[in-house]
C-alpha atoms as a PDB file:
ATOM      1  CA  UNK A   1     -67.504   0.872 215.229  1.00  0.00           C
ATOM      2  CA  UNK A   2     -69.780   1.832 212.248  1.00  0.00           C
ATOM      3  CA  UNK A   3     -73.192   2.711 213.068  1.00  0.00           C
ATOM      4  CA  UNK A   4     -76.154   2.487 210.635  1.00  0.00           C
ATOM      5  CA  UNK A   5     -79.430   4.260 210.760  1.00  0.00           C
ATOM      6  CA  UNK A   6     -82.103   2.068 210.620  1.00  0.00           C
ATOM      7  CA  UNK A   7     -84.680   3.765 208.272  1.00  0.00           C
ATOM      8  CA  UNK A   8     -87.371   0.845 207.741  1.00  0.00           C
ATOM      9  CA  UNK A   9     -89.165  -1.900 209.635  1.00  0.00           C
ATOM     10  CA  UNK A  10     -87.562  -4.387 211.404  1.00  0.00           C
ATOM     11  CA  UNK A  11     -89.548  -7.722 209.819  1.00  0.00           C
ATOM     12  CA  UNK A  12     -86.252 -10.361 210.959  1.00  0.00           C
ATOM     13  CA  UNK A  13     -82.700 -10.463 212.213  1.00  0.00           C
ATOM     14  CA  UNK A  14     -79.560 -12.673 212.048  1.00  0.00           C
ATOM     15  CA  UNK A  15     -76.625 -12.527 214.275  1.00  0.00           C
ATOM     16  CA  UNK A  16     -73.103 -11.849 211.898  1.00  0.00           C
ATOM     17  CA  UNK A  17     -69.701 -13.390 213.416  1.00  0.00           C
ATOM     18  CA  UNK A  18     -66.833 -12.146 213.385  1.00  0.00           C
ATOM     19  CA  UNK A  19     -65.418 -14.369 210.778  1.00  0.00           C
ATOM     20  CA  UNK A  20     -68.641 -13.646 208.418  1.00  0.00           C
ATOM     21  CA  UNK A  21     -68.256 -10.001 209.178  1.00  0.00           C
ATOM     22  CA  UNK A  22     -64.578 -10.157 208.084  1.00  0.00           C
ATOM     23  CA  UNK A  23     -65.099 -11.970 204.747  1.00  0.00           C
ATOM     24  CA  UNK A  24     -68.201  -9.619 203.703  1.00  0.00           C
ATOM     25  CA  UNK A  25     -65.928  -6.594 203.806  1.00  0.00           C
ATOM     26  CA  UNK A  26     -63.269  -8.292 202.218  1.00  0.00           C
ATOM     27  CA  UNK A  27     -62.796  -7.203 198.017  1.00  0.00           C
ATOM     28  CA  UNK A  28     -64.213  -9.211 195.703  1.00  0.00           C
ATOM     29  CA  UNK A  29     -60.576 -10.129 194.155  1.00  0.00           C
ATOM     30  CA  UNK A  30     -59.849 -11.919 197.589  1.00  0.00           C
ATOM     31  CA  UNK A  31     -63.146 -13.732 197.820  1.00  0.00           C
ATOM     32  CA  UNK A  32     -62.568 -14.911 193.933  1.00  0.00           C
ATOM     33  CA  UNK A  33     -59.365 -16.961 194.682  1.00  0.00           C
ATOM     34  CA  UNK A  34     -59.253 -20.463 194.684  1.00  0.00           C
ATOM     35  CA  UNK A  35     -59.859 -22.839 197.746  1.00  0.00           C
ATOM     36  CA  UNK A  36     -56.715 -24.350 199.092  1.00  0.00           C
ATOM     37  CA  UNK A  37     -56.513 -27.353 201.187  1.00  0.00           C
ATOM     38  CA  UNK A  38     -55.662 -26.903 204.584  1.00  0.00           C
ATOM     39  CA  UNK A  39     -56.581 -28.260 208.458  1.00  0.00           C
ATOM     40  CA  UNK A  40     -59.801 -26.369 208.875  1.00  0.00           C
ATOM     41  CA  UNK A  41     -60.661 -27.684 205.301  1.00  0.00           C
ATOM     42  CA  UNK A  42     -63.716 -29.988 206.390  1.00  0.00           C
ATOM     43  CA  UNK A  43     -64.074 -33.494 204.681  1.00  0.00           C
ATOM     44  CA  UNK A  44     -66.789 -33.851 201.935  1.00  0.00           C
ATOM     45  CA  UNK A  45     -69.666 -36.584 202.333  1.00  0.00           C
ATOM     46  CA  UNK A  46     -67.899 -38.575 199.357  1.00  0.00           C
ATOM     47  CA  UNK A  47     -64.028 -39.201 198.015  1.00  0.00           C
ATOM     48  CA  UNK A  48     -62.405 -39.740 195.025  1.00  0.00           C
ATOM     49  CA  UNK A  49     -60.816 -43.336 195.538  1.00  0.00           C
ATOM     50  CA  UNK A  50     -58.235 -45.427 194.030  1.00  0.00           C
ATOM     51  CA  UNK A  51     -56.480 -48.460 195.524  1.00  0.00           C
ATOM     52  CA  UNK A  52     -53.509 -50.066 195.034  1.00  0.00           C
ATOM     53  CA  UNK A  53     -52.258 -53.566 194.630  1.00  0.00           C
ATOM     54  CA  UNK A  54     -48.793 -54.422 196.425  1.00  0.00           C
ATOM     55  CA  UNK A  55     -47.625 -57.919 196.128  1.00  0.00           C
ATOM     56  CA  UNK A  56     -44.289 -58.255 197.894  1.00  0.00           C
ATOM     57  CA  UNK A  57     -41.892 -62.040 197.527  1.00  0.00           C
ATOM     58  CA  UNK A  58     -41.850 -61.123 201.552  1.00  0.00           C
ATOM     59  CA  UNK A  59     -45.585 -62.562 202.372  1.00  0.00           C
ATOM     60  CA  UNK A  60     -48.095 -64.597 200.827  1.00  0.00           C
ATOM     61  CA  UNK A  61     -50.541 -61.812 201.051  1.00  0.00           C
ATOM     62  CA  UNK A  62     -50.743 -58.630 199.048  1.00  0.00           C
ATOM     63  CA  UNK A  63     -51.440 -55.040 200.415  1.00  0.00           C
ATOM     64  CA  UNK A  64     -54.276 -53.011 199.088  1.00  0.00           C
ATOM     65  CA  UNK A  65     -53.677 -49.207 199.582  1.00  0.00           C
ATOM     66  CA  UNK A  66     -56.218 -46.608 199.463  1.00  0.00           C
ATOM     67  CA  UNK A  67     -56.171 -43.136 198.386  1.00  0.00           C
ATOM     68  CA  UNK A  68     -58.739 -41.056 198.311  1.00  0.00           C
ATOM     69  CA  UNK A  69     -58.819 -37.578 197.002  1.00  0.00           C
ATOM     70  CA  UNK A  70     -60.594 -34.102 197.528  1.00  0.00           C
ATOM     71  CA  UNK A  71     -61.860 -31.884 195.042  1.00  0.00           C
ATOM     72  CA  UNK A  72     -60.848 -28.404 194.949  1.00  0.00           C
ATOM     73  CA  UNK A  73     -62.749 -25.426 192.883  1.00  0.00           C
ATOM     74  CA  UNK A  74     -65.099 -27.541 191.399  1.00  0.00           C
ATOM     75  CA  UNK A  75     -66.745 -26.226 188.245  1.00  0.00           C
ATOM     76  CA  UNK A  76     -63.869 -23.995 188.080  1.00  0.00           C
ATOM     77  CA  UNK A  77     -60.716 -23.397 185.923  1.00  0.00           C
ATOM     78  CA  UNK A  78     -59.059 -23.780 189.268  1.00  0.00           C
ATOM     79  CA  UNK A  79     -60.409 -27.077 190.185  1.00  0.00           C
ATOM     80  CA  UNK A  80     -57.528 -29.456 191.414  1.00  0.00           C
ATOM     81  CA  UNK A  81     -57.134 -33.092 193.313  1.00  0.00           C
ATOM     82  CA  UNK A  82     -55.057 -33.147 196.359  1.00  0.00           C
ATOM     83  CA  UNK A  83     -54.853 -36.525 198.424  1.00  0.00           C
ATOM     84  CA  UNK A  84     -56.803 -36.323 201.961  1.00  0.00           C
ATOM     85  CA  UNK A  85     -56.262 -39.827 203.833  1.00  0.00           C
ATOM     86  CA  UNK A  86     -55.047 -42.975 203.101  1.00  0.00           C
ATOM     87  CA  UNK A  87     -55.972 -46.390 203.660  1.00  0.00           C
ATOM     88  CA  UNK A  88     -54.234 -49.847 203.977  1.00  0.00           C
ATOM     89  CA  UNK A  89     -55.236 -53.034 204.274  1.00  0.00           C
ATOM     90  CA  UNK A  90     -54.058 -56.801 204.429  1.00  0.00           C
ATOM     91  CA  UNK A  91     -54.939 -59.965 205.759  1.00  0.00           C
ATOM     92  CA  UNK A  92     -51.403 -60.386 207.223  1.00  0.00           C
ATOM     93  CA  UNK A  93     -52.000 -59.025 210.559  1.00  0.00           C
ATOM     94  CA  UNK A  94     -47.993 -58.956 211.005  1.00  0.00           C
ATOM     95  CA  UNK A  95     -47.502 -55.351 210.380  1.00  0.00           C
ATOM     96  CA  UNK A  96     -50.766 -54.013 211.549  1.00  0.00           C
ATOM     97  CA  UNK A  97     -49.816 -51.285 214.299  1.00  0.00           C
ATOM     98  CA  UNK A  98     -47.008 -49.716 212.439  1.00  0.00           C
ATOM     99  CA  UNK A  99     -48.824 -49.837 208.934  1.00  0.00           C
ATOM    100  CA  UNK A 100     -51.854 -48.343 211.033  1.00  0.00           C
ATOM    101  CA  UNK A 101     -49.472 -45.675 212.676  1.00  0.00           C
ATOM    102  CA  UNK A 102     -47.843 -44.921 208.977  1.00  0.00           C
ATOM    103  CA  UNK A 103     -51.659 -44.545 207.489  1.00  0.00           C
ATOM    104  CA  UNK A 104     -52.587 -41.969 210.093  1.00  0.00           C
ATOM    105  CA  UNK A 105     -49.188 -39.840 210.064  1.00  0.00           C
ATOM    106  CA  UNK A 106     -48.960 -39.467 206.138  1.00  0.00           C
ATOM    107  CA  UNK A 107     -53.177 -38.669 205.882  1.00  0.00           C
ATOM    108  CA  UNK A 108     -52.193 -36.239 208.693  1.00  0.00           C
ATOM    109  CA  UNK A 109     -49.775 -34.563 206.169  1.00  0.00           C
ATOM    110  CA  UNK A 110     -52.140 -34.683 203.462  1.00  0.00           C
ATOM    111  CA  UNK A 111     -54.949 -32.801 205.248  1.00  0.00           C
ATOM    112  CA  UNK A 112     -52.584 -30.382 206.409  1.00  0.00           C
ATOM    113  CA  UNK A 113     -51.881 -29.479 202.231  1.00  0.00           C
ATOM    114  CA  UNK A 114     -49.106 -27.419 201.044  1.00  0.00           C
ATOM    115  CA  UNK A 115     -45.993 -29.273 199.233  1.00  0.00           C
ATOM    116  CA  UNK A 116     -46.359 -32.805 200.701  1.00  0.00           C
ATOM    117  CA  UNK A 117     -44.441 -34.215 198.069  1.00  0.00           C
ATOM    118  CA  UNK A 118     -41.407 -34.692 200.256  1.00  0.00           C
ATOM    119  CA  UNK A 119     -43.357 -37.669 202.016  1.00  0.00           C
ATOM    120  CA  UNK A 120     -42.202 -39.855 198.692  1.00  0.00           C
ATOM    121  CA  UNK A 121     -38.485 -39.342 199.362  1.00  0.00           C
ATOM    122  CA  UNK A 122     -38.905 -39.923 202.804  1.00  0.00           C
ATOM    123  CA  UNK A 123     -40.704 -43.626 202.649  1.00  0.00           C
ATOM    124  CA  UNK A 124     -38.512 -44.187 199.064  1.00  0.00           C
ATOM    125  CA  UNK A 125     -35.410 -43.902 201.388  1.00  0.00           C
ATOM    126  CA  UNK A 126     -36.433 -46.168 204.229  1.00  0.00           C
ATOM    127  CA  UNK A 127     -34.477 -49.739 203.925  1.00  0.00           C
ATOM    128  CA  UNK A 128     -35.268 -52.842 205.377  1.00  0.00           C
ATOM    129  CA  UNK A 129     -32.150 -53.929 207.655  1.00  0.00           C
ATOM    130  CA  UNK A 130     -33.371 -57.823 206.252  1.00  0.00           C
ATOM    131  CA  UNK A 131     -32.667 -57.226 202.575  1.00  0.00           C
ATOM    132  CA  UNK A 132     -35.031 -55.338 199.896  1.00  0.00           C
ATOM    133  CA  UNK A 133     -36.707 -57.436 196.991  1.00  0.00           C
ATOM    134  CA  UNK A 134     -36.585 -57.557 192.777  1.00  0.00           C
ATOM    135  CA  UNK A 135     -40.230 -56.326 191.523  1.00  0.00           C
ATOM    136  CA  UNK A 136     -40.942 -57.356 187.874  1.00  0.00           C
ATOM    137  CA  UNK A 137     -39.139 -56.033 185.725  1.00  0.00           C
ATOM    138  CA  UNK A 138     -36.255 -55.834 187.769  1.00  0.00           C
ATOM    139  CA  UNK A 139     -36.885 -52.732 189.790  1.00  0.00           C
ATOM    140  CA  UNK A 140     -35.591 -52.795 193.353  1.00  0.00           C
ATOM    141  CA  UNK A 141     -37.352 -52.321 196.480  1.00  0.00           C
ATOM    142  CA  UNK A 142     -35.417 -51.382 199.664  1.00  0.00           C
ATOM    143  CA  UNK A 143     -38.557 -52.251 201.887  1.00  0.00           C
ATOM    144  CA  UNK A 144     -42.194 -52.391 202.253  1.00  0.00           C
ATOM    145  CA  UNK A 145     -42.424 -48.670 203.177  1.00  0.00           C
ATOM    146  CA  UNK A 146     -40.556 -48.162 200.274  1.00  0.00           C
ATOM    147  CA  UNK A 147     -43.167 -49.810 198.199  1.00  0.00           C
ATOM    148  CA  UNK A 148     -45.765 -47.749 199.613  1.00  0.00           C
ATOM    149  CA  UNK A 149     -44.165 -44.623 198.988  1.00  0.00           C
ATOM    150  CA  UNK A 150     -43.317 -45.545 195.250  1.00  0.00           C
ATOM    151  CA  UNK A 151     -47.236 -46.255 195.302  1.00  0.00           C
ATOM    152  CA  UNK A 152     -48.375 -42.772 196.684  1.00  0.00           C
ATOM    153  CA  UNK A 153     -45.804 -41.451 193.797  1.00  0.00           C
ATOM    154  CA  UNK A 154     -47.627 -43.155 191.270  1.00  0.00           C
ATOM    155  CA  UNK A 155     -50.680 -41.617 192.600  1.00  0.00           C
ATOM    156  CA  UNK A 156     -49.447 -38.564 193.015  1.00  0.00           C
ATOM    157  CA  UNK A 157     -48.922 -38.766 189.102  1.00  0.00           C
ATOM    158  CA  UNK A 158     -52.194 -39.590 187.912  1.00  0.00           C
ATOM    159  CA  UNK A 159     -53.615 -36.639 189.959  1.00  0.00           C
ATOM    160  CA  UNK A 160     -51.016 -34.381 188.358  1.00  0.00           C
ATOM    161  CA  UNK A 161     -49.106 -33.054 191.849  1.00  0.00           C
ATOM    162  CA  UNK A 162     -45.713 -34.367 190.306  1.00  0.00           C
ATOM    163  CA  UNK A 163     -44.572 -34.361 186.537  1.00  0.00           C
ATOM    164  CA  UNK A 164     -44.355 -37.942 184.712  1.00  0.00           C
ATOM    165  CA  UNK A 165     -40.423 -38.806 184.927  1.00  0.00           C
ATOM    166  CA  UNK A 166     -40.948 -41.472 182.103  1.00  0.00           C
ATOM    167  CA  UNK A 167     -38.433 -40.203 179.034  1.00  0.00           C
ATOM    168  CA  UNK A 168     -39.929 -38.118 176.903  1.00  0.00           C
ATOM    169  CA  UNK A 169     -37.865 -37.367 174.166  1.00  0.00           C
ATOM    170  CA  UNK A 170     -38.284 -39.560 171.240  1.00  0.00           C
ATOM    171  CA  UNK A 171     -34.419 -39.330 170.607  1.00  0.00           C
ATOM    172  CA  UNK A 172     -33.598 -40.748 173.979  1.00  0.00           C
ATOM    173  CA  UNK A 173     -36.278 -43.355 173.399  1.00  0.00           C
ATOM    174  CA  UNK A 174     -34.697 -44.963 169.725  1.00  0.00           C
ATOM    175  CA  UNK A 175     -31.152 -44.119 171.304  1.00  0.00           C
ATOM    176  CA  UNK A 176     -32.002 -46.525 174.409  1.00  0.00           C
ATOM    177  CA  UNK A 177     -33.681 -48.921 171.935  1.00  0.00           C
ATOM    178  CA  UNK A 178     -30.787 -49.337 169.699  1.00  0.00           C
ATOM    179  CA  UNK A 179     -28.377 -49.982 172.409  1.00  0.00           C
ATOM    180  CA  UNK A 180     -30.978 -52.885 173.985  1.00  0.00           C
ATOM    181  CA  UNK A 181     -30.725 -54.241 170.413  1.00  0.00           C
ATOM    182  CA  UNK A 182     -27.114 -53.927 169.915  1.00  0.00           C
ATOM    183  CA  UNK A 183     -26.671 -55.505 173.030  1.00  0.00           C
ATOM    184  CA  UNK A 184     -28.659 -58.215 172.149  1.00  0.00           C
ATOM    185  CA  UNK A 185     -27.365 -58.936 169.001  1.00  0.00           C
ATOM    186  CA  UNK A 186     -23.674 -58.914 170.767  1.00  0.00           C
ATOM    187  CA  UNK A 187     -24.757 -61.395 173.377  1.00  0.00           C
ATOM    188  CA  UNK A 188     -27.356 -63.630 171.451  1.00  0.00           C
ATOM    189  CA  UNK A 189     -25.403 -66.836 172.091  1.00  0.00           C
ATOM    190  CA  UNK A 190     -25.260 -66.335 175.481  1.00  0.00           C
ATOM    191  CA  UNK A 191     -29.157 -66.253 175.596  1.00  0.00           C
ATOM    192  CA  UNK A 192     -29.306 -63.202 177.913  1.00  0.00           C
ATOM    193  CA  UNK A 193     -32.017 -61.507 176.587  1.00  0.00           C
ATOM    194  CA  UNK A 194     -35.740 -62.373 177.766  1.00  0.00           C
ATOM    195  CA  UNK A 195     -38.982 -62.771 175.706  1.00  0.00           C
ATOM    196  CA  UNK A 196     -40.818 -59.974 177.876  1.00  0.00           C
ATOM    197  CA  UNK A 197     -40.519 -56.166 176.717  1.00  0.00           C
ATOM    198  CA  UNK A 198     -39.884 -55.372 180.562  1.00  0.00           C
ATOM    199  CA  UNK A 199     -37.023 -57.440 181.607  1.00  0.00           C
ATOM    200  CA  UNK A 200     -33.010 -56.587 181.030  1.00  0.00           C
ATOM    201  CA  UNK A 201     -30.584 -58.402 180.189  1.00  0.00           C
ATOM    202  CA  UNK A 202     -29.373 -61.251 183.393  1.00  0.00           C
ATOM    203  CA  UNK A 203     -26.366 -59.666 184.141  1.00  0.00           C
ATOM    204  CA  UNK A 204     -27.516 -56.048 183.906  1.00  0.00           C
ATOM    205  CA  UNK A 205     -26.806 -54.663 187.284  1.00  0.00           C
ATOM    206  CA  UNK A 206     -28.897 -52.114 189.802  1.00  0.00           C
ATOM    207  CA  UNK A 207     -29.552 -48.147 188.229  1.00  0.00           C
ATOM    208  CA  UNK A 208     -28.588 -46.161 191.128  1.00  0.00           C
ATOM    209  CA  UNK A 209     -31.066 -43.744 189.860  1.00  0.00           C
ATOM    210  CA  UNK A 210     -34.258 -45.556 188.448  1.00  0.00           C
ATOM    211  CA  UNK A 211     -33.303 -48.478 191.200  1.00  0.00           C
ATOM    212  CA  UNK A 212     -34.044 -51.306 188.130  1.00  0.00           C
ATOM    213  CA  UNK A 213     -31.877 -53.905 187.504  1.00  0.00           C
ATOM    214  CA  UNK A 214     -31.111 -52.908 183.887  1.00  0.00           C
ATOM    215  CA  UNK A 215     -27.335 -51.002 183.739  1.00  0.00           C
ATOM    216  CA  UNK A 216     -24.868 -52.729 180.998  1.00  0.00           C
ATOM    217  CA  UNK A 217     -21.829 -51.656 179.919  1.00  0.00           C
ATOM    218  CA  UNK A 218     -21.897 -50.791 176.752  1.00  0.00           C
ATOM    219  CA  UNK A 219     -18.941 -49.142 174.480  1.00  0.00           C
ATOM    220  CA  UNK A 220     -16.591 -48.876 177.888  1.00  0.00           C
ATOM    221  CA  UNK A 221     -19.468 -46.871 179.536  1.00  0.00           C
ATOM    222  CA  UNK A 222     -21.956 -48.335 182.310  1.00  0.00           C
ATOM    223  CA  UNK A 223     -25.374 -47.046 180.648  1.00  0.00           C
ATOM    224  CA  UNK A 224     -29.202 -47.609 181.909  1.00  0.00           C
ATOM    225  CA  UNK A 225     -31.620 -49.629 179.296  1.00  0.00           C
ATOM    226  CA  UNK A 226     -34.234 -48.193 181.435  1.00  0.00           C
ATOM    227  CA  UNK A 227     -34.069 -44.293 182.175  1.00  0.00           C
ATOM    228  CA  UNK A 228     -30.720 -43.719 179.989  1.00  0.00           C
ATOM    229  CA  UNK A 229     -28.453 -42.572 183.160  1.00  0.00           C
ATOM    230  CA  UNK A 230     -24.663 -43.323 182.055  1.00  0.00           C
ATOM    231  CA  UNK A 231     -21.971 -42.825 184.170  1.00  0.00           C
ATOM    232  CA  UNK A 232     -19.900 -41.180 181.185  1.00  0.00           C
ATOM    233  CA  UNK A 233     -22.157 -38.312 181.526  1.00  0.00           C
END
């Protein structure tokens, strides 16, 4: 151990732990890295919040999920916002111990930090054994847990943890138009198209990959009006 003179009067006194000892004699390029979320991270007085509105053909009553955020490096160029519990409520009491249960595992996960991004897949893959459901628009939900974990994806967007998967490129975007309107001019008899931007044609069958109701065949090649996936490659 290190031993100091003491060359002055002693005029106060404040016991160091170990921990505190530890971090004073660590560099100042360690000390200058951004905060991370992890377990010992301890919860601030107030959240970032936003909340969720799922309304399912399966019960009369919607869901309301909660989200609320932490704020990393504030005032910072590292400053980020990472997910730290979640909430969900309903006045269908049906569900309530496994959606409680559900809540408390996945806001488990988030306070933990590190990649939880896998949590999506993992409630995205869950089907209900009773049947899934058409959302507007024609997007397919195998289940309720589903639902929740397309909703935590969402979130998970706006906070900027996961890239926007909506196409980009403007060519894709006039290609995919010009086939919805070449298909629609080819079957305008048949009255197949709808008035709203969001719906496909009736007999469009389910995307494998986007899960929406909107893949035609078009030219002798099955092709998505929704995320451009076509089985010809």
């Amino acid at each position: 151990m290190a031993m100091k003179k003491i060359t002055q009067k002693i005029i106060g006194y404040q016991v160091i732990t170990e921990t505190e000892s530890i971090v004073e004699q660590l560099p100042e390029t360690i000390l200058a890295e951004p905060d991370i979320l992890h377990e010992a991270t301890k919860r601030p007085e107030m959240l970032l919040g936003s909340t969720y509105k799922i309304k399912t053909p399966q019960s009369e009553h919607a869901l309301y999920i909660t989200i609320n955020d932490i704020v990393l490096n504030e005032g910072t160029d590292h400053v980020e916002r990472r997910p730290y519990e979640v909430f969900i409520n309903s006045k269908n009491m049906e569900h309530f111990q496994w959606v409680l249960a559900l809540t408390r595992v996945i806001s488990a996960c988030f306070r933990k930090g590190g990649d939880i991004c896998f949590l999506v897949e993992e409630l995205r893959g869950v089907f209900d054994p009773k049947g899934g459901y058409f959302k507007r628009g024609g997007v397919y939900m195998p289940s309720l847990v589903a639902e929740i974990g397309f909703a935590i994806e969402s979130h998970m967007r706006l906070i900027g943890m996961l890239k926007d998967s909506s196409i980009e490129d403007e060519h894709q975007k006039r290609f995919l138009a010009a086939k919805r309107q070449e298909f629609a001019t080819k079957h305008a008899d048949a009255a197949t198209i709808k008035s709203e931007a969001d719906d496909f044609p009736e007999q469009a069958t389910l995307c494998d990959k986007c899960l929406t109701k909107a893949l035609i065949l078009m030219d002798g090649c099955m092709t998505c009006l929704n995320c451009g996936d076509s089985k010809c490659g």
